[in-house]
PDB file of N, CA and C in Angstrom:
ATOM      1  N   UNK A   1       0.826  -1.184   0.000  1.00  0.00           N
ATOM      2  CA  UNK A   1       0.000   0.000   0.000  1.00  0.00           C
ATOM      3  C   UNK A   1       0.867   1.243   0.000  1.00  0.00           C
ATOM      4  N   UNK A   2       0.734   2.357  -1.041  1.00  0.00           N
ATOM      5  CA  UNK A   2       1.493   3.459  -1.213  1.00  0.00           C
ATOM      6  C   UNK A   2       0.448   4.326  -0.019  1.00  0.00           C
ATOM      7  N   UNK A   3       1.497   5.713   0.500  1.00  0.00           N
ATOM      8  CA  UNK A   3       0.927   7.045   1.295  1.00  0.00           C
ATOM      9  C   UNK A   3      -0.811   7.005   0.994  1.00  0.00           C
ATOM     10  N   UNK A   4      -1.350   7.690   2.207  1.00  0.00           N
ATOM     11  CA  UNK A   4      -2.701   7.721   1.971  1.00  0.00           C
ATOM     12  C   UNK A   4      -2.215   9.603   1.890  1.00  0.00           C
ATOM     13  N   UNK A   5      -3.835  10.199   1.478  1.00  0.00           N
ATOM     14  CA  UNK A   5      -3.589  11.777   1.111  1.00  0.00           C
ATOM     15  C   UNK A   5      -4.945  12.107   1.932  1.00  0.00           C
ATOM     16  N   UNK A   6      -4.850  13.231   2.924  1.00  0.00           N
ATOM     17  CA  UNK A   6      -5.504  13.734   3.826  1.00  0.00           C
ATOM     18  C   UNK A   6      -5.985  14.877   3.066  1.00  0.00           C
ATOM     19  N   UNK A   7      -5.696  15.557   1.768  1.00  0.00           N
ATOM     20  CA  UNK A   7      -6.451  16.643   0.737  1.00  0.00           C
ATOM     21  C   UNK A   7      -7.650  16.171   0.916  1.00  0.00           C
ATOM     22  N   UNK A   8      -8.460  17.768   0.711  1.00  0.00           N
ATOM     23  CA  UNK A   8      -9.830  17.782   0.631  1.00  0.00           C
ATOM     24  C   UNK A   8     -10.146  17.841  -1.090  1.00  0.00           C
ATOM     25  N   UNK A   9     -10.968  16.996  -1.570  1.00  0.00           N
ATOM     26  CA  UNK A   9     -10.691  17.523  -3.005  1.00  0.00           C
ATOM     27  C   UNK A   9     -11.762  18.233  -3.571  1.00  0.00           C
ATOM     28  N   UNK A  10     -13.226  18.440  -2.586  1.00  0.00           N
ATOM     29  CA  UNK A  10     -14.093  19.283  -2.955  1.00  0.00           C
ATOM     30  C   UNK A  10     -14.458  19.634  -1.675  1.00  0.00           C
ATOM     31  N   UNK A  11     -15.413  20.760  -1.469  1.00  0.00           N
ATOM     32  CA  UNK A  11     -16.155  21.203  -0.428  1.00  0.00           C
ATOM     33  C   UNK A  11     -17.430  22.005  -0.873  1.00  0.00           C
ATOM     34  N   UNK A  12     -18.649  21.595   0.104  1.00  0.00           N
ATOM     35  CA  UNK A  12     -19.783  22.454  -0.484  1.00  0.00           C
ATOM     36  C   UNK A  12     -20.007  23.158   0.630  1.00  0.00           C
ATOM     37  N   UNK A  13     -19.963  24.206   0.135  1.00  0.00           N
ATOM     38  CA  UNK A  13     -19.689  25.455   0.892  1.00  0.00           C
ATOM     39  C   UNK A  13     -21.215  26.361   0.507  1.00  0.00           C
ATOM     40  N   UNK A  14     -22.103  27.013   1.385  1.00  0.00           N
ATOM     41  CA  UNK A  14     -23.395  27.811   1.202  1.00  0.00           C
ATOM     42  C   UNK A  14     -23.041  28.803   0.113  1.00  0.00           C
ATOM     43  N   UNK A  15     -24.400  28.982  -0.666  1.00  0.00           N
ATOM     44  CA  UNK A  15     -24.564  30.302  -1.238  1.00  0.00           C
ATOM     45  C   UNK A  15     -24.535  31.350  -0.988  1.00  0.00           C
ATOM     46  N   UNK A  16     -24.104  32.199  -0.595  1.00  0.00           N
ATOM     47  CA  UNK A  16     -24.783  33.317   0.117  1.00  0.00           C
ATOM     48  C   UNK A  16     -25.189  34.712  -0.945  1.00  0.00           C
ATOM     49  N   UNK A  17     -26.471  34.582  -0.550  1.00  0.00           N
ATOM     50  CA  UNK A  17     -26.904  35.785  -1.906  1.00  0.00           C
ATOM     51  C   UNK A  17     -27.706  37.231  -1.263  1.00  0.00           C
ATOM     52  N   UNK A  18     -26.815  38.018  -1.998  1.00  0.00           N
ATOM     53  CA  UNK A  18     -27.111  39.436  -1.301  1.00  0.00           C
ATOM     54  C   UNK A  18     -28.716  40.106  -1.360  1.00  0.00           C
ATOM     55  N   UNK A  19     -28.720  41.018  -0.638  1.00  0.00           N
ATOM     56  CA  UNK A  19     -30.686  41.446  -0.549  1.00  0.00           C
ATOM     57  C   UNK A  19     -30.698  42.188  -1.534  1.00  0.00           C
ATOM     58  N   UNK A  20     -31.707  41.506  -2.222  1.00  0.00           N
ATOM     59  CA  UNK A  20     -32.385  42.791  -3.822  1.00  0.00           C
ATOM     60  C   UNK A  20     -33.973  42.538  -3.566  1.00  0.00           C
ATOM     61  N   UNK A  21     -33.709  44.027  -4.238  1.00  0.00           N
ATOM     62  CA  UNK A  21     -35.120  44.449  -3.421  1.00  0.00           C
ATOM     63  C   UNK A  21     -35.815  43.929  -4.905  1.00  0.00           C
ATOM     64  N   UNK A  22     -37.113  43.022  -4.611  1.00  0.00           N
ATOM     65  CA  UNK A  22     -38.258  42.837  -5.584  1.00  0.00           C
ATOM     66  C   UNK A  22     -39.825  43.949  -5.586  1.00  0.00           C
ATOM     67  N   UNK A  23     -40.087  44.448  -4.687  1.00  0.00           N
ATOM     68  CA  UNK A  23     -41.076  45.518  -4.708  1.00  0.00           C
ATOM     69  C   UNK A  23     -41.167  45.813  -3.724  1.00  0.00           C
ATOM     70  N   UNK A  24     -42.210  47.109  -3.630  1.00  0.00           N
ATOM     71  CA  UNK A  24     -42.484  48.142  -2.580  1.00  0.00           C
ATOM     72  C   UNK A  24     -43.572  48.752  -2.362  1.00  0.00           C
ATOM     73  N   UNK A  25     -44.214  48.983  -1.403  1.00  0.00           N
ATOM     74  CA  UNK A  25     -45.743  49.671  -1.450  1.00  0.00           C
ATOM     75  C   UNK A  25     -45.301  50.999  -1.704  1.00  0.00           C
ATOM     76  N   UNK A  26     -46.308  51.490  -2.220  1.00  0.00           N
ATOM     77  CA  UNK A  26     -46.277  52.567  -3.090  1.00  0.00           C
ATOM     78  C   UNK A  26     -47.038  54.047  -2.169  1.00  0.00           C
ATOM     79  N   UNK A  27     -46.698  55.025  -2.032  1.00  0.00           N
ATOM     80  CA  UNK A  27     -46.741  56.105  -1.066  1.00  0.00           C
ATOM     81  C   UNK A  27     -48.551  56.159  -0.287  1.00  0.00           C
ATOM     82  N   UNK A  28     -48.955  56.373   0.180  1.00  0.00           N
ATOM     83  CA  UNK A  28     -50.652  56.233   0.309  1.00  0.00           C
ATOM     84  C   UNK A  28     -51.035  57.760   1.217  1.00  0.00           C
ATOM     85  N   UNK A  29     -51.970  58.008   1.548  1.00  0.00           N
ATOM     86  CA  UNK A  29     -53.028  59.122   1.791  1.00  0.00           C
ATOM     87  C   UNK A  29     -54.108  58.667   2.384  1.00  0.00           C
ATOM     88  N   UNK A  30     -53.878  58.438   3.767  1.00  0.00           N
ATOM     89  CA  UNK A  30     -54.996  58.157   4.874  1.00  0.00           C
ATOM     90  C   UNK A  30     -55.727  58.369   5.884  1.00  0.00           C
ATOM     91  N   UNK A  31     -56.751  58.360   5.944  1.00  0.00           N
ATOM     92  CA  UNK A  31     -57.923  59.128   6.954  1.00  0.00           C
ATOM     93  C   UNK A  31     -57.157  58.306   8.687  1.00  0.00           C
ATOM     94  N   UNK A  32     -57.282  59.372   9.066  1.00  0.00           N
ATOM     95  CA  UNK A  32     -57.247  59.813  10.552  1.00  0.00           C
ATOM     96  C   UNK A  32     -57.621  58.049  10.903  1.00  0.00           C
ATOM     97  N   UNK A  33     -56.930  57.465  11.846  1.00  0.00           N
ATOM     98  CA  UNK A  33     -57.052  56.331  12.571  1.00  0.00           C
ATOM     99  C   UNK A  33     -57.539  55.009  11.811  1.00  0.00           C
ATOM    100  N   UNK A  34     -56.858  55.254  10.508  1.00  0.00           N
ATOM    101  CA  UNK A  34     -56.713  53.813   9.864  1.00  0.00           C
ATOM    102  C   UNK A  34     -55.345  53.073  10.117  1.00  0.00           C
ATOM    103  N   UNK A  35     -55.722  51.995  10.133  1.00  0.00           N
ATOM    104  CA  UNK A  35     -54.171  50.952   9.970  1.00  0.00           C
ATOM    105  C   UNK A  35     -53.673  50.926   8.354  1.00  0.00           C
ATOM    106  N   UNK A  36     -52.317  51.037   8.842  1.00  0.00           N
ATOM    107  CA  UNK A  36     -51.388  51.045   7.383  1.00  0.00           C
ATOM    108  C   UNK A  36     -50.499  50.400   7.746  1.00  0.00           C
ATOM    109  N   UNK A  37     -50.262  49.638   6.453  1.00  0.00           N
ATOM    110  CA  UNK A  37     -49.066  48.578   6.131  1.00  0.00           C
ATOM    111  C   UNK A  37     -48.643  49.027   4.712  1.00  0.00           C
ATOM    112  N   UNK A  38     -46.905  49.018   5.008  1.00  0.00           N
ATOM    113  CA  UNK A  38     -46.393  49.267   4.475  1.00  0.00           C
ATOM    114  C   UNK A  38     -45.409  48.170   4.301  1.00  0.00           C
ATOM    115  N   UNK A  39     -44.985  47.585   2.918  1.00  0.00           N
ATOM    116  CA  UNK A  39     -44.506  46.218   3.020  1.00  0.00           C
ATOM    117  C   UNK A  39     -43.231  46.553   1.711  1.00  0.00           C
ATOM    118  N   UNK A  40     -42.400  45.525   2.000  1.00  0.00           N
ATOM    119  CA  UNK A  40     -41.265  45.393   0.952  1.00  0.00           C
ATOM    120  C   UNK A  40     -41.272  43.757   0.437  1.00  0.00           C
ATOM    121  N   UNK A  41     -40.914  43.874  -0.271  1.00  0.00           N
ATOM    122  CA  UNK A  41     -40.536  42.339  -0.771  1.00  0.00           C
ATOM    123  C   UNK A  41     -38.943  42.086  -1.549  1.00  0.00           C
ATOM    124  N   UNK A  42     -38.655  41.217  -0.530  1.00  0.00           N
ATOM    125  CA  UNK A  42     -36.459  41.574  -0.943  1.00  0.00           C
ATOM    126  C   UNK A  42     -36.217  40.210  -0.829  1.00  0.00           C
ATOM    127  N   UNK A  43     -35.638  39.858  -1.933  1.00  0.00           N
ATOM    128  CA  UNK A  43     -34.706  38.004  -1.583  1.00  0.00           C
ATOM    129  C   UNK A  43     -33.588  37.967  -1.197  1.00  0.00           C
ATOM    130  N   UNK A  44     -32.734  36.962  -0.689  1.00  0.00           N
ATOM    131  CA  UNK A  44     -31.623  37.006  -0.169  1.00  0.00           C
ATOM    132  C   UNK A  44     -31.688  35.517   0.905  1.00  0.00           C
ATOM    133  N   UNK A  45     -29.952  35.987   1.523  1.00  0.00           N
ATOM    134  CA  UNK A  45     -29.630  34.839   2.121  1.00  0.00           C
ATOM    135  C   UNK A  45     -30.191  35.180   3.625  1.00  0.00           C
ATOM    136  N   UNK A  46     -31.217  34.374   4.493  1.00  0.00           N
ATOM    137  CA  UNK A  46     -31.025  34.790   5.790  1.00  0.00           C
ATOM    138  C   UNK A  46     -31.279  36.364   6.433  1.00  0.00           C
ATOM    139  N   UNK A  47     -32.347  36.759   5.499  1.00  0.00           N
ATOM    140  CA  UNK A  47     -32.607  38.836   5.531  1.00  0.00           C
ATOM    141  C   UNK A  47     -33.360  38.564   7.069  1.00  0.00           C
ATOM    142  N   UNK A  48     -32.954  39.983   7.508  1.00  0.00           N
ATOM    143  CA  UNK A  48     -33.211  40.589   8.533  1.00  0.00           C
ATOM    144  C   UNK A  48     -34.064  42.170   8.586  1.00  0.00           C
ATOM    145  N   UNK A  49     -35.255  42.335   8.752  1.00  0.00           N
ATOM    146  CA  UNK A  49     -35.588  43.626   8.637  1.00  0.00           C
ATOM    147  C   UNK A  49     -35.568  44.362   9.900  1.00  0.00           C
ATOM    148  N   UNK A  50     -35.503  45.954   9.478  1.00  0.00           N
ATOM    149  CA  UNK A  50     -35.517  46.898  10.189  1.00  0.00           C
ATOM    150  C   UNK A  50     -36.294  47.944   9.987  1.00  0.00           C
ATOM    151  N   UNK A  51     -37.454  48.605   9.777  1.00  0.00           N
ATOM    152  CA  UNK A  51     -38.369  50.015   9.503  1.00  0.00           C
ATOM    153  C   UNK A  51     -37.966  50.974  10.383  1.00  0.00           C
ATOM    154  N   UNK A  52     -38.256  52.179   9.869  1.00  0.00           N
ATOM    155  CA  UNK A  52     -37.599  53.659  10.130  1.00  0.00           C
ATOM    156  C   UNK A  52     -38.263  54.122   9.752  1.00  0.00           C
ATOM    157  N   UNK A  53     -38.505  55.698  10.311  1.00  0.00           N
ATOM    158  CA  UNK A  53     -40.051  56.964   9.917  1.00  0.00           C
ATOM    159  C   UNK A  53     -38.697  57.786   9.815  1.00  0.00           C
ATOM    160  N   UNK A  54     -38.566  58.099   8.645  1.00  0.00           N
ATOM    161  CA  UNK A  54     -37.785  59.606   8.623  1.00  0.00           C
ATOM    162  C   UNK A  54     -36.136  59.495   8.106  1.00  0.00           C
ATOM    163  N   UNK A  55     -35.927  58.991   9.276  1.00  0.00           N
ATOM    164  CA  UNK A  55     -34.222  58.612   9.852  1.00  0.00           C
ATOM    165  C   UNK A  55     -33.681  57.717  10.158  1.00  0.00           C
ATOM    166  N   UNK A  56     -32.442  57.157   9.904  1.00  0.00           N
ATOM    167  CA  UNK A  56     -32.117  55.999  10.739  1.00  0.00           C
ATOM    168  C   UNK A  56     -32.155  56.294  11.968  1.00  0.00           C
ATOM    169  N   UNK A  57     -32.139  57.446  12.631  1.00  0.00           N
ATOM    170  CA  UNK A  57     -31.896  57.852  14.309  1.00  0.00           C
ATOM    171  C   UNK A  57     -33.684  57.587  14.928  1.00  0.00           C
ATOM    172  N   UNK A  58     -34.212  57.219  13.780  1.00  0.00           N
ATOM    173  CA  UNK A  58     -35.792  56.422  14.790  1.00  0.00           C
ATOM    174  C   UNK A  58     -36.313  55.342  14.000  1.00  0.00           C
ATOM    175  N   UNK A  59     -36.108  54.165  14.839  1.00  0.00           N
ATOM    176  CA  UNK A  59     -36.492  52.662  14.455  1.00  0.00           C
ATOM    177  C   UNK A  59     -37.681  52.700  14.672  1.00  0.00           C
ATOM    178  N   UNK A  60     -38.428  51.775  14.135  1.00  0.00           N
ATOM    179  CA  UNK A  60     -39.979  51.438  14.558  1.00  0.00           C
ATOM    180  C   UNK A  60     -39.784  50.196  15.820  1.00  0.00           C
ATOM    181  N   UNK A  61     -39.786  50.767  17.005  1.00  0.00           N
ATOM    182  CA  UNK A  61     -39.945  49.111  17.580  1.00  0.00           C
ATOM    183  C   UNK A  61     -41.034  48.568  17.177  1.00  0.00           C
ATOM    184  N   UNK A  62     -40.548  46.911  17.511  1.00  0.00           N
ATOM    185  CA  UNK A  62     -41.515  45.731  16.356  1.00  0.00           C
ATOM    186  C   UNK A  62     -41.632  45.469  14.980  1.00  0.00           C
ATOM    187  N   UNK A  63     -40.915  46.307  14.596  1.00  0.00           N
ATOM    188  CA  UNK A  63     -40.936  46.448  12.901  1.00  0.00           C
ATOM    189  C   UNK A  63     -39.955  45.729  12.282  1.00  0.00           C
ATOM    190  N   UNK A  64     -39.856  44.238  12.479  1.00  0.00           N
ATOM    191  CA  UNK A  64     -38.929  43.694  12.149  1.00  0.00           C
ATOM    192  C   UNK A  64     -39.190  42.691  10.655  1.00  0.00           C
ATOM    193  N   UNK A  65     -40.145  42.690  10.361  1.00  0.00           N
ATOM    194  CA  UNK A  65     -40.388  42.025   9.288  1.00  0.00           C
ATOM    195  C   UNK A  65     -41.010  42.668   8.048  1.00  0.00           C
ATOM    196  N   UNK A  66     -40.955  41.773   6.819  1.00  0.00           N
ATOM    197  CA  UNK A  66     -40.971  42.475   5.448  1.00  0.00           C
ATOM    198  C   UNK A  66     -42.288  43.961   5.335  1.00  0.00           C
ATOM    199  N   UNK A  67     -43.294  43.739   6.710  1.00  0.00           N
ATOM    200  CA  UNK A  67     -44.392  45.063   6.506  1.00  0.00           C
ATOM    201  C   UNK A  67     -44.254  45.520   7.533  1.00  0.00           C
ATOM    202  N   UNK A  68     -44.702  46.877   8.174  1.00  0.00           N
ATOM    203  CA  UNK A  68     -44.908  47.330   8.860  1.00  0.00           C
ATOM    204  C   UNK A  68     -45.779  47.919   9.184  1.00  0.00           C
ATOM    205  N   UNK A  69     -46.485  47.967  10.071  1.00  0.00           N
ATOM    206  CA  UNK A  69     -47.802  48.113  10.292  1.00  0.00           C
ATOM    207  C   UNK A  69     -48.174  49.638  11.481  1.00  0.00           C
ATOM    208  N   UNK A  70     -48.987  50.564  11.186  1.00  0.00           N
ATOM    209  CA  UNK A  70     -49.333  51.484  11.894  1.00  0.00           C
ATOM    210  C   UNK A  70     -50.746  50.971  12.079  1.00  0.00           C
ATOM    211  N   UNK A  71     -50.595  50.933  13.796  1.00  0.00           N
ATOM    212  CA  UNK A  71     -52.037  50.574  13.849  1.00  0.00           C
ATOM    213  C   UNK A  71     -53.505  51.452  13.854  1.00  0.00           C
ATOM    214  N   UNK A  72     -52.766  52.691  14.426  1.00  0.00           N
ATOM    215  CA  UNK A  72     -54.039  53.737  14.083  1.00  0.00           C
ATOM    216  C   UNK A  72     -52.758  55.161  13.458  1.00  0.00           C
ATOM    217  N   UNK A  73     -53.151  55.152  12.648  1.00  0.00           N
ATOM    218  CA  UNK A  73     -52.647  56.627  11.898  1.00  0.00           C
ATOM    219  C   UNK A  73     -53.509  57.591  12.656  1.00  0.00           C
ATOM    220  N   UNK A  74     -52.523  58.725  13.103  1.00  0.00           N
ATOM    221  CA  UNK A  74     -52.908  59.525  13.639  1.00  0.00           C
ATOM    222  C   UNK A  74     -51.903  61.104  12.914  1.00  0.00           C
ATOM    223  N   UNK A  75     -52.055  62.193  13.618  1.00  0.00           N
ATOM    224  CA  UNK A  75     -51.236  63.076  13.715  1.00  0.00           C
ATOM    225  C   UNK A  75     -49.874  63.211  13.535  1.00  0.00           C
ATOM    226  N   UNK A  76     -49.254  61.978  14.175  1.00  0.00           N
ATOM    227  CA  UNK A  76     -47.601  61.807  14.360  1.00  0.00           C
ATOM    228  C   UNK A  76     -47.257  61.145  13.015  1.00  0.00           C
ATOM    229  N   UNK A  77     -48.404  60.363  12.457  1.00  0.00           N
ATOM    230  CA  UNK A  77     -48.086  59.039  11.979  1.00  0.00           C
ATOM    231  C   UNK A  77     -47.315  59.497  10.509  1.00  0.00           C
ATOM    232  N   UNK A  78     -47.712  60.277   9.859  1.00  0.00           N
ATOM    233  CA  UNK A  78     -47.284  61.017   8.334  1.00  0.00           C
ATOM    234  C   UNK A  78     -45.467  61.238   8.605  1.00  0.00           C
ATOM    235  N   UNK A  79     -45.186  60.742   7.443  1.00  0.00           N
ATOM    236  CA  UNK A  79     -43.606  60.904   7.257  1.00  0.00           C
ATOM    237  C   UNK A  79     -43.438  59.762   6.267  1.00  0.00           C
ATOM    238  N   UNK A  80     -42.000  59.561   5.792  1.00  0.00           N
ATOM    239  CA  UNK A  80     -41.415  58.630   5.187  1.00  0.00           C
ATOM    240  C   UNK A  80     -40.667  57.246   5.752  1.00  0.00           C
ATOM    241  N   UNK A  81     -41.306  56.225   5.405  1.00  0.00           N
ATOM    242  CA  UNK A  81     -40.986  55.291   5.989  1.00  0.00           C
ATOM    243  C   UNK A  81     -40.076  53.889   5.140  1.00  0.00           C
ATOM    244  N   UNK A  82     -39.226  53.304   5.520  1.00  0.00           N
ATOM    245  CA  UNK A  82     -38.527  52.497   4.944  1.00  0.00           C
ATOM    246  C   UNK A  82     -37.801  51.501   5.957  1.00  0.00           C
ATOM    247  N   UNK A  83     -37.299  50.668   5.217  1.00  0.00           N
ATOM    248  CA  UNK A  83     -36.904  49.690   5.775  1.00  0.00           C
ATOM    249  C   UNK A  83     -35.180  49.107   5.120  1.00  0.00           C
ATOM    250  N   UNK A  84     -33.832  48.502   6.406  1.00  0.00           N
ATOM    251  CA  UNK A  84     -33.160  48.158   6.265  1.00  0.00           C
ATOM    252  C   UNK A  84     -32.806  46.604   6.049  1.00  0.00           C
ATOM    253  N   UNK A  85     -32.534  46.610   5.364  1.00  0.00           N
ATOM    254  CA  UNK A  85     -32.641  44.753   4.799  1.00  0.00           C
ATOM    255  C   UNK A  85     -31.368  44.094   4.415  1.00  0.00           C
ATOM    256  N   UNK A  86     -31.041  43.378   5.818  1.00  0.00           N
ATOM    257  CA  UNK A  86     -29.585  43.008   5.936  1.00  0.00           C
ATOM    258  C   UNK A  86     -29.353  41.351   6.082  1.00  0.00           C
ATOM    259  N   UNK A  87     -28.393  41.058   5.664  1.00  0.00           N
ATOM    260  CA  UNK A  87     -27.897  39.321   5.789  1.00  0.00           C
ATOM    261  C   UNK A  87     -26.266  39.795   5.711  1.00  0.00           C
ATOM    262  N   UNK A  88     -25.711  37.973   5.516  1.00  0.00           N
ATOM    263  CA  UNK A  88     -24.644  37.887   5.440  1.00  0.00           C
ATOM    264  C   UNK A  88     -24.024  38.044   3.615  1.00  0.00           C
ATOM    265  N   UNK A  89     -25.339  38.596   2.899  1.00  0.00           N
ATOM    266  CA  UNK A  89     -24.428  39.140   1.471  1.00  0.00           C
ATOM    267  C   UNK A  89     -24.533  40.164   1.815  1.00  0.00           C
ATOM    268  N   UNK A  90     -25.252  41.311   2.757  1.00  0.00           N
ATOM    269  CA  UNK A  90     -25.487  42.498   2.702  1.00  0.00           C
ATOM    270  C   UNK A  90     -25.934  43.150   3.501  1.00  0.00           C
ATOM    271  N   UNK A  91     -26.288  44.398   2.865  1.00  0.00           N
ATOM    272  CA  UNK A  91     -27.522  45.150   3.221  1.00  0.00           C
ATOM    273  C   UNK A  91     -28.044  46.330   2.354  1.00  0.00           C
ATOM    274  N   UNK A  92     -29.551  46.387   2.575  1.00  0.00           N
ATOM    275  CA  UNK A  92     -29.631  47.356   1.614  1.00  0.00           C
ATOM    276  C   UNK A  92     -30.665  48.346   2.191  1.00  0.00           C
ATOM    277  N   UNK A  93     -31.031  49.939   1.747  1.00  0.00           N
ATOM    278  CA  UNK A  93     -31.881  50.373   2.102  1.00  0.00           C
ATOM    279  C   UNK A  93     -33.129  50.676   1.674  1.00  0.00           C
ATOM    280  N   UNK A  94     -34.164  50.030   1.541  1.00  0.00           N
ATOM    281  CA  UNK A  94     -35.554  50.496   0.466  1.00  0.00           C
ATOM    282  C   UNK A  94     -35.735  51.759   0.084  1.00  0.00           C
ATOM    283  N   UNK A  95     -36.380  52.062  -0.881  1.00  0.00           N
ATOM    284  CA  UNK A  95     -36.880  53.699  -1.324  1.00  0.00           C
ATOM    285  C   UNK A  95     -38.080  53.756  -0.079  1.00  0.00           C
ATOM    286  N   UNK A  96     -38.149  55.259   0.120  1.00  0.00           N
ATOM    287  CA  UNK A  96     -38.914  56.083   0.998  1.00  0.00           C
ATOM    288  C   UNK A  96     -39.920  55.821   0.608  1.00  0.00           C
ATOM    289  N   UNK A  97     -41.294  55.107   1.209  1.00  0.00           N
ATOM    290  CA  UNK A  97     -42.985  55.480   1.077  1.00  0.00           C
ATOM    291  C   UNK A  97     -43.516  56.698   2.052  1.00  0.00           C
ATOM    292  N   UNK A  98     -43.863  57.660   1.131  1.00  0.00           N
ATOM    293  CA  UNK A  98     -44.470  58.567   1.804  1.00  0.00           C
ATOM    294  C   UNK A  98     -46.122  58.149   2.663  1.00  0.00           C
ATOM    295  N   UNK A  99     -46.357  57.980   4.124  1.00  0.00           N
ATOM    296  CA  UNK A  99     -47.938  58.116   4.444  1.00  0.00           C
ATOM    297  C   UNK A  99     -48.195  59.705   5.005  1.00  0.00           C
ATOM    298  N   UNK A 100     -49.313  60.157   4.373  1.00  0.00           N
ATOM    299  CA  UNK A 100     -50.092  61.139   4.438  1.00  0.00           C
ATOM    300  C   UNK A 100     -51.310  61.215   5.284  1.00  0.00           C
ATOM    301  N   UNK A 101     -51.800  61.831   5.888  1.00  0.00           N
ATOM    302  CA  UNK A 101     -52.973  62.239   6.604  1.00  0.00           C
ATOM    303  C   UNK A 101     -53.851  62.713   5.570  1.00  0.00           C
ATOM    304  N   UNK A 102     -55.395  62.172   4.796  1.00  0.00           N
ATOM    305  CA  UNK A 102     -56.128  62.989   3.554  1.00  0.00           C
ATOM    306  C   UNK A 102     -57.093  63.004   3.932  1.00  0.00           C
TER     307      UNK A 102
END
């Protein structure tokens, strides 16, 4: 019997595929104490969401998944809202949906 060889000669190693964004709700105009959802749709490896009114310097607590939900629109509620959508290919930031008070 000749040397044995401890080489690996293949390895399957994960995909990892970065967040692209597939769609977005589109800006809306809503009466005083309706619920609004505002949703993204992004593929990727392992995504993680985050929603924001304005700024990154104000998170939505609870807003961790692809919609986000205002449960009564009020006064405060109008601004631009988006969401951060991160894994291990990435991260990315959605375009701004404007909600309105009409």
């Amino acid at each position: 019997n000749g040397p044995t060889s401890n080489w690996v000669t293949s390895a399957n190693l994960p995909v990892v595929y970065p967040p692209t964004l597939v769609a977005m709700s589109s800006s809306q105009s809503v009466c005083s104490g309706a619920v609004v959802n505002v949703s993204t749709t992004v593929t990727g490896t392992s995504i993680n969401y985050q929603w924001y009114k304005n700024s990154l310097s104000q998170p939505l607590p609870g807003q961790q998944f692809n919609v986000a939900t205002i449960a009564s629109a009020f006064t405060t509620s109008p601004g631009i809202y988006f969401a951060v959508v991160s894994g291990p290919g990435g991260s990315l930031t959605t375009p701004g949906v404007n909600i309105a008070l009409g």
